[in-house]
N, C-alpha and C. Protein backbone atom coordinates (compact mmCIF):
# COMPACT_ATOMS: atom_id res chain seq x y z
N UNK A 1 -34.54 -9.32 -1.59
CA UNK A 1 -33.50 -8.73 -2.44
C UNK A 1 -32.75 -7.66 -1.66
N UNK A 2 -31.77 -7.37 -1.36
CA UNK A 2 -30.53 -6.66 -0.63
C UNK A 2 -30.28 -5.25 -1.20
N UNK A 3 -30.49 -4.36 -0.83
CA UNK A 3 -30.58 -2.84 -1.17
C UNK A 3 -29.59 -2.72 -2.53
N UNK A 4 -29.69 -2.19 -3.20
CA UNK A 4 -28.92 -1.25 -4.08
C UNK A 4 -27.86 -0.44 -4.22
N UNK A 5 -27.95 0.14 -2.67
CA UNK A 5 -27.35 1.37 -2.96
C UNK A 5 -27.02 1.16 -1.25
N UNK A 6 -25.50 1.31 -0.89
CA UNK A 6 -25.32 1.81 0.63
C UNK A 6 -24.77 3.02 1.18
N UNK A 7 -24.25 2.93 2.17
CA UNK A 7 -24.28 4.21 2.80
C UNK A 7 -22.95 4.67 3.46
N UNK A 8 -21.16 5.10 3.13
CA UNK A 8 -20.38 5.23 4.18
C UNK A 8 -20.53 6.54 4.85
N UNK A 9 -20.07 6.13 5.80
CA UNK A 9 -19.88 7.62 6.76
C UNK A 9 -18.79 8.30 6.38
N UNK A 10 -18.22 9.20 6.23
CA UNK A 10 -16.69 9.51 6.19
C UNK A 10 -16.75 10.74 6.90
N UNK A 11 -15.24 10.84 7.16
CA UNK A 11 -14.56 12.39 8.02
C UNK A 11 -14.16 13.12 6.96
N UNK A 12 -14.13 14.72 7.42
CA UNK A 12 -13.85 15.08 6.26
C UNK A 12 -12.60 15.12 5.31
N UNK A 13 -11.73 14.72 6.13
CA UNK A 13 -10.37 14.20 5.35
C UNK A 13 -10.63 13.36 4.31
N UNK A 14 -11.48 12.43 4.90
CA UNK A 14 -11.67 10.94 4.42
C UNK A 14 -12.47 11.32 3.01
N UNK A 15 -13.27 12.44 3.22
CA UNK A 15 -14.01 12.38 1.88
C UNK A 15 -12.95 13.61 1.02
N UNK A 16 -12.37 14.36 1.36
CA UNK A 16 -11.32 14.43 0.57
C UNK A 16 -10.22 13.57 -0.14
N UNK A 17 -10.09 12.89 0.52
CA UNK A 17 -9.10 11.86 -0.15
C UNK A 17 -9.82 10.96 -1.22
N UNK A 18 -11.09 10.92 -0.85
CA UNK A 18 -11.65 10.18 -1.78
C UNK A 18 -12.05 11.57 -3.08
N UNK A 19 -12.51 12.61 -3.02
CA UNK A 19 -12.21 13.13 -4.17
C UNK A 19 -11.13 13.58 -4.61
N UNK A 20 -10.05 13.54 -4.26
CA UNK A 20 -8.34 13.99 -4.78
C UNK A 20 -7.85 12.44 -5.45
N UNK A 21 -8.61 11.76 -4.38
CA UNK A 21 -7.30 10.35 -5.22
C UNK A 21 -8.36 9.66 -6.07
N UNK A 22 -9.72 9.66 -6.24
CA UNK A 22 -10.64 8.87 -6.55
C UNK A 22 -11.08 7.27 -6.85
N UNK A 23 -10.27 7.56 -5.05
CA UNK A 23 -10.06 5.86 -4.35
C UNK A 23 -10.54 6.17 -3.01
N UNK A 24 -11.06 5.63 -2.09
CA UNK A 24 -10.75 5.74 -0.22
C UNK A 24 -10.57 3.97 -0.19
N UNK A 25 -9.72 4.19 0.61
CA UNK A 25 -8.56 2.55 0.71
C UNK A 25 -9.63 2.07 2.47
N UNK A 26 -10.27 3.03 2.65
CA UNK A 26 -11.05 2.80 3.96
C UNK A 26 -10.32 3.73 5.11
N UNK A 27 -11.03 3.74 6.39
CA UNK A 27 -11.00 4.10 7.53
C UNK A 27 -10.28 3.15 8.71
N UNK A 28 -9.66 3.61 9.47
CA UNK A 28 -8.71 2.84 10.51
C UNK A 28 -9.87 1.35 10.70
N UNK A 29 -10.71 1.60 11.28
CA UNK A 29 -11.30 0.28 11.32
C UNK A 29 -11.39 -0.65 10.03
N UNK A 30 -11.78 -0.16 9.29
CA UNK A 30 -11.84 -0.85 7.71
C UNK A 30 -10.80 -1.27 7.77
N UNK A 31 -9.77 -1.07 7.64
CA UNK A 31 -8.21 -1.23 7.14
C UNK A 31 -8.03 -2.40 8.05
N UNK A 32 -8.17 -2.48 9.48
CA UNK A 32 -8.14 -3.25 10.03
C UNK A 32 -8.58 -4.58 9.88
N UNK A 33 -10.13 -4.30 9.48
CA UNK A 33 -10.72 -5.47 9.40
C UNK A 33 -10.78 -6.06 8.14
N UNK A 34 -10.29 -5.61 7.58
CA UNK A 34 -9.52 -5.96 5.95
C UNK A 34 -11.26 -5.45 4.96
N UNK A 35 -11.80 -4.62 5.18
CA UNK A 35 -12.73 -4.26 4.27
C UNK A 35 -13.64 -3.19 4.83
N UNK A 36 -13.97 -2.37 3.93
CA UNK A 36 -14.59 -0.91 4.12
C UNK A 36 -16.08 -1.33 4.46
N UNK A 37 -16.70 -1.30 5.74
CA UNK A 37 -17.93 -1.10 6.50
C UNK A 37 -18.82 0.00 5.91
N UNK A 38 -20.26 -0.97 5.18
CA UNK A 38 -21.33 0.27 4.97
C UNK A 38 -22.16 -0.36 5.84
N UNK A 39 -23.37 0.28 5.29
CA UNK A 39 -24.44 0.05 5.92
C UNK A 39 -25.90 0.68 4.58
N UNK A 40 -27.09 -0.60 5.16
CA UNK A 40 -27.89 0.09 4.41
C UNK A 40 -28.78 1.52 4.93
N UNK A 41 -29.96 1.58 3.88
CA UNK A 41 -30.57 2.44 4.09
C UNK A 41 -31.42 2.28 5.81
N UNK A 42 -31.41 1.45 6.38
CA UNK A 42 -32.29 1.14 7.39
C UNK A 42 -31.51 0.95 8.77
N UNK A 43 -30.04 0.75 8.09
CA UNK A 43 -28.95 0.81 9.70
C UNK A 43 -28.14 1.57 9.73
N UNK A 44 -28.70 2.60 8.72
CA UNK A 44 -27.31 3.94 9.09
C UNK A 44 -27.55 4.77 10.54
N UNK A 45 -28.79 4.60 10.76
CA UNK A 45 -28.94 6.05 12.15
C UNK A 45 -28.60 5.07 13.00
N UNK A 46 -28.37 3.32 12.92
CA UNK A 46 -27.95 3.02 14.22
C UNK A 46 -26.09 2.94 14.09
N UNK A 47 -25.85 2.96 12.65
CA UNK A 47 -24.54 2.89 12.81
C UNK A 47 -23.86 4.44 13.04
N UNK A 48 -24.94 5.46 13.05
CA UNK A 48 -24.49 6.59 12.93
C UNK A 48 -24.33 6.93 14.57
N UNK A 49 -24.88 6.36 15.40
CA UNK A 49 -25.52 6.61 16.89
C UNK A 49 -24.29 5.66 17.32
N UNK A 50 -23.97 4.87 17.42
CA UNK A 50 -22.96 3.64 17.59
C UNK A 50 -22.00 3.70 17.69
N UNK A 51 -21.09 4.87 16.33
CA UNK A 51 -20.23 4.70 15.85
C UNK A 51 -19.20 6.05 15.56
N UNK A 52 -20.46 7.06 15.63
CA UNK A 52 -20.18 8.60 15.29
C UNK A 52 -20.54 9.73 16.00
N UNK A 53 -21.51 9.49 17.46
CA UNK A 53 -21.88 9.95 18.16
C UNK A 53 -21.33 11.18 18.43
N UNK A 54 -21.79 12.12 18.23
CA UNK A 54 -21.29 13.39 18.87
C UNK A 54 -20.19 14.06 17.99
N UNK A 55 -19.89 13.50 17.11
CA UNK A 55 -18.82 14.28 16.11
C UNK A 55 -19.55 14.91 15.04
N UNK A 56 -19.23 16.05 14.66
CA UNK A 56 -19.70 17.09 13.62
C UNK A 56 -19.06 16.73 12.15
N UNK A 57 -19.28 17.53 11.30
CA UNK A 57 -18.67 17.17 10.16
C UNK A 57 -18.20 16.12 9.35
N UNK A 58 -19.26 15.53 9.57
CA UNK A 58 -19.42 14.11 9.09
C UNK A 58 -20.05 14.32 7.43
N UNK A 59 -19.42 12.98 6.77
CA UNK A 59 -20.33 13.14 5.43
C UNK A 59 -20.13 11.85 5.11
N UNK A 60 -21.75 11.51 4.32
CA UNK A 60 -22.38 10.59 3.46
C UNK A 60 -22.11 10.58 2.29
N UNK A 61 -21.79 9.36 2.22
CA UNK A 61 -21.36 8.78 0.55
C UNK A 61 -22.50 8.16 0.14
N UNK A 62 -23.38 7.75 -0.65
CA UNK A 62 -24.13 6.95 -1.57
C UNK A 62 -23.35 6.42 -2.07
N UNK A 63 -23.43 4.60 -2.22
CA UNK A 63 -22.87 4.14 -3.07
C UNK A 63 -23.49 3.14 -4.03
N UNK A 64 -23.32 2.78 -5.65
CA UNK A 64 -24.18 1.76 -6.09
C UNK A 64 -23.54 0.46 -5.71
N UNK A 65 -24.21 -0.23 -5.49
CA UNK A 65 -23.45 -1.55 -5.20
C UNK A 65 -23.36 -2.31 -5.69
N UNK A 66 -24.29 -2.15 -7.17
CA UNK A 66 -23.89 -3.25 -8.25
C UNK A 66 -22.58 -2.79 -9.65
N UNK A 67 -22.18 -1.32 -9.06
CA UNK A 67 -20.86 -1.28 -9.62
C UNK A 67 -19.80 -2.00 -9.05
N UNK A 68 -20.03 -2.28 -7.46
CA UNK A 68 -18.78 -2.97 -7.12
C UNK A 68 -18.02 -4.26 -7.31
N UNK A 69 -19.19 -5.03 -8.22
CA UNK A 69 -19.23 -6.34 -8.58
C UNK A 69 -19.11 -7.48 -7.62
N UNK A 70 -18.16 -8.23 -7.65
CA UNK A 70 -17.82 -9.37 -6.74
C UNK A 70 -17.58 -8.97 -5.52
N UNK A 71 -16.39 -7.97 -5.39
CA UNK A 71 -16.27 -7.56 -4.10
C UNK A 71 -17.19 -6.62 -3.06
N UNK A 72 -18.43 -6.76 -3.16
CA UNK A 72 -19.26 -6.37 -2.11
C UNK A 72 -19.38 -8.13 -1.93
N UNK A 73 -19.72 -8.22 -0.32
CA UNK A 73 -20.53 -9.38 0.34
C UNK A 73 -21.09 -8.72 1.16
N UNK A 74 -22.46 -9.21 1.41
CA UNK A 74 -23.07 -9.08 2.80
C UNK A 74 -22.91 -10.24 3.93
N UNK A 75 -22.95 -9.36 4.73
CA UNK A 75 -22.42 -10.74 5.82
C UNK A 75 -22.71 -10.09 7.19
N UNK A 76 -22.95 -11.37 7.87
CA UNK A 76 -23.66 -10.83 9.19
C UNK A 76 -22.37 -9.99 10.15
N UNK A 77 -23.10 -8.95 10.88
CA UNK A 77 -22.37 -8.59 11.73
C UNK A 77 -23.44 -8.07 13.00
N UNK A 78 -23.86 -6.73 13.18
CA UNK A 78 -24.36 -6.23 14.51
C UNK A 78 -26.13 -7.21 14.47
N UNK A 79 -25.75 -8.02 15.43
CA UNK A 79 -27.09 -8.51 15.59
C UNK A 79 -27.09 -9.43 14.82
N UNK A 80 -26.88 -10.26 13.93
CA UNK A 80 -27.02 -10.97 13.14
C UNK A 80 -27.31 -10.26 11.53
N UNK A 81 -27.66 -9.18 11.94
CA UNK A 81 -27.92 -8.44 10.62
C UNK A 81 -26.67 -8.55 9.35
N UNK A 82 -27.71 -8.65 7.92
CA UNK A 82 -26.29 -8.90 7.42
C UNK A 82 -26.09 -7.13 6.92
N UNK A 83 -24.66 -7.29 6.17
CA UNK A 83 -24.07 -5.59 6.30
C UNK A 83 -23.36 -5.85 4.76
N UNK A 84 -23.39 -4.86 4.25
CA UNK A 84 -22.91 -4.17 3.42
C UNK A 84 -20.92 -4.13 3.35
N UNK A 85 -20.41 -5.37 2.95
CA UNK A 85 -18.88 -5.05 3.19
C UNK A 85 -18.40 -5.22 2.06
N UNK A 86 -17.12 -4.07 1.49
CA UNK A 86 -16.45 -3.77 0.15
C UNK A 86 -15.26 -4.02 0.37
N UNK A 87 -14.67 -5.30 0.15
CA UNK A 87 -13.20 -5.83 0.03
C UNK A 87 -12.25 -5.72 -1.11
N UNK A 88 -12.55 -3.88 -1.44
CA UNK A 88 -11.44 -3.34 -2.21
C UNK A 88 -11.75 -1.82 -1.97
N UNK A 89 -10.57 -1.11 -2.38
CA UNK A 89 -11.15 0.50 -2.16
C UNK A 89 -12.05 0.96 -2.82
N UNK A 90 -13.29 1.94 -2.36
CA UNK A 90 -14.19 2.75 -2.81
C UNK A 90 -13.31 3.37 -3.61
N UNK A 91 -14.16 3.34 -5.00
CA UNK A 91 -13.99 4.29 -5.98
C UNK A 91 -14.66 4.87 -6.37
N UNK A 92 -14.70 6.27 -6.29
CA UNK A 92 -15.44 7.53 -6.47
C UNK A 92 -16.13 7.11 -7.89
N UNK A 93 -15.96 6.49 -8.71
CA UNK A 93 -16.94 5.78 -9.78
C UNK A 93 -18.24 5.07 -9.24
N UNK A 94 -18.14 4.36 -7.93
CA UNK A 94 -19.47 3.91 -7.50
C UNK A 94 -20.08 4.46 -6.86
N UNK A 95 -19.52 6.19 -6.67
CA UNK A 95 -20.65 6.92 -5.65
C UNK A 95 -21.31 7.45 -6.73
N UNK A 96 -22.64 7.36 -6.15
CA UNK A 96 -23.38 8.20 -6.59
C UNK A 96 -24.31 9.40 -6.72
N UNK A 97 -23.63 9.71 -5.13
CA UNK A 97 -24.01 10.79 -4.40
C UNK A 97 -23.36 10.96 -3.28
N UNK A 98 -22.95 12.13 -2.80
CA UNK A 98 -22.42 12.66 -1.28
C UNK A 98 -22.27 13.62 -0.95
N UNK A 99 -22.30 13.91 0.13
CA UNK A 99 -22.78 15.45 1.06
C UNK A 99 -22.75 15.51 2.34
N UNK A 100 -22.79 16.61 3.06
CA UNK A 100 -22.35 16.94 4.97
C UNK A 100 -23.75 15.56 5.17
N UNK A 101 -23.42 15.01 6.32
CA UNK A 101 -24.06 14.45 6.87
C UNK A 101 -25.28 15.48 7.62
N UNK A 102 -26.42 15.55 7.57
CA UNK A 102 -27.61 16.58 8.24
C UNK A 102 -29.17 15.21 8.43
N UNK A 103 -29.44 16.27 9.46
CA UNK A 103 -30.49 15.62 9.43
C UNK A 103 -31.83 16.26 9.48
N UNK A 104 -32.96 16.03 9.24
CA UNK A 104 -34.31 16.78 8.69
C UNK A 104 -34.57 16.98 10.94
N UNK A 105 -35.65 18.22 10.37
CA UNK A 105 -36.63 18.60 12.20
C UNK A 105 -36.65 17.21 12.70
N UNK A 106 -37.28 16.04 12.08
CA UNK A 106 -37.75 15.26 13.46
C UNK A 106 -36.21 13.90 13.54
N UNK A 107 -35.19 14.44 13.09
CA UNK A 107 -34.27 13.48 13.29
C UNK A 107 -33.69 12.58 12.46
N UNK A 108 -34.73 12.22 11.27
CA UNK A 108 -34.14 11.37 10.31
C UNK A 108 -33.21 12.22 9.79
N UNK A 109 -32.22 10.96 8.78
CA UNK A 109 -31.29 11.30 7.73
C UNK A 109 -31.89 12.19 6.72
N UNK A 110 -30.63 12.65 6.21
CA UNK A 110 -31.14 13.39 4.78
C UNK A 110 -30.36 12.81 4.21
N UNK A 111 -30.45 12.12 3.08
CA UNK A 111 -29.96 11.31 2.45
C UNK A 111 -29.03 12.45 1.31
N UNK A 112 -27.85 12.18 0.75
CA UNK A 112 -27.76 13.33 -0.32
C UNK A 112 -28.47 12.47 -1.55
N UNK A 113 -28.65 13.26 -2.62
CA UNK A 113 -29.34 13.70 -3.60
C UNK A 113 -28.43 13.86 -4.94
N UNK A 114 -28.21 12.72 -5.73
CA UNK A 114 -27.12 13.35 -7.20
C UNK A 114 -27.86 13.83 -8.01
N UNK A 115 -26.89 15.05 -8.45
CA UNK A 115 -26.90 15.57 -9.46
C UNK A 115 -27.93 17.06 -8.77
C-alpha cells in the first residue's frame, strides 16, 4: 500500500506563495515536467541530498494524498522507484503540515508536526 502522506520541498518564496494564493502551480522543474515532484517518507533525504544540497531555508510541506484524488500517480522515476507525482496545483487544503526544513543531532529529518 503507497504512503499517505508526501513530502514537497519548497523555497521560501515558494512556500509563500503557497500561503498567499492557497495554490503552488509548482517549481521551475515541476512546471516543466508538467507536474509537481514529491517524494515519500523514505526518499526525501535522498531527494533532499540530490536536489537541495547546500541551500538553507528550505521548507517541508506534508501533504495528504488522498485529498488529491485522481490527480496524484505514482510512477517510476529515480531508480525505478515509484514517486509521488501531482498533475494539478498543490492546494494548501491538502497540506497538512509545514515548517523550515531541520534536521534532528544524528541527521535525520524532522518531519513538521500539525497543529
Amino acid at each position: 500500500m503507497p504512503d499517505t502522506i508526501a513530502y514537497k520541498v519548497l523555497l521560501p518564496e515558494q512556500l509563500a506563495a503557497l500561503e498567499q494564493d492557497g495554490l503552488f502551480a509548482g517549481a521551475p522543474v515541476d512546471l516543466a515536467d508538467g507536474y509537481i515532484h514529491m517524494s515519500s517518507a523514505a526518499q526525501l533525504a535522498e531527494t533532499i541530498s540530490k536536489h537541495f544540497a547546500g541551500q538553507d531555508d528550505l521548507a517541508i510541506v506534508a501533504v495528504d494524498l488522498e485529498a488529491l484524488g485522481s490527480a496524484l500517480k505514482w510512477e517510476p522515476s529515480r531508480g525505478g522507484a515509484l514517486f509521488p507525482h501531482l498533475y494539478a496545483p498543490l492546494s494548501l487544503d491538502a497540506v497538512i503540515a509545514y515548517g523550515p526544513l531541520e534536521f534532528d543531532e544524528d541527521g535525520s529529518i524532522r518531519y513538521p508536526v500539525a497543529g
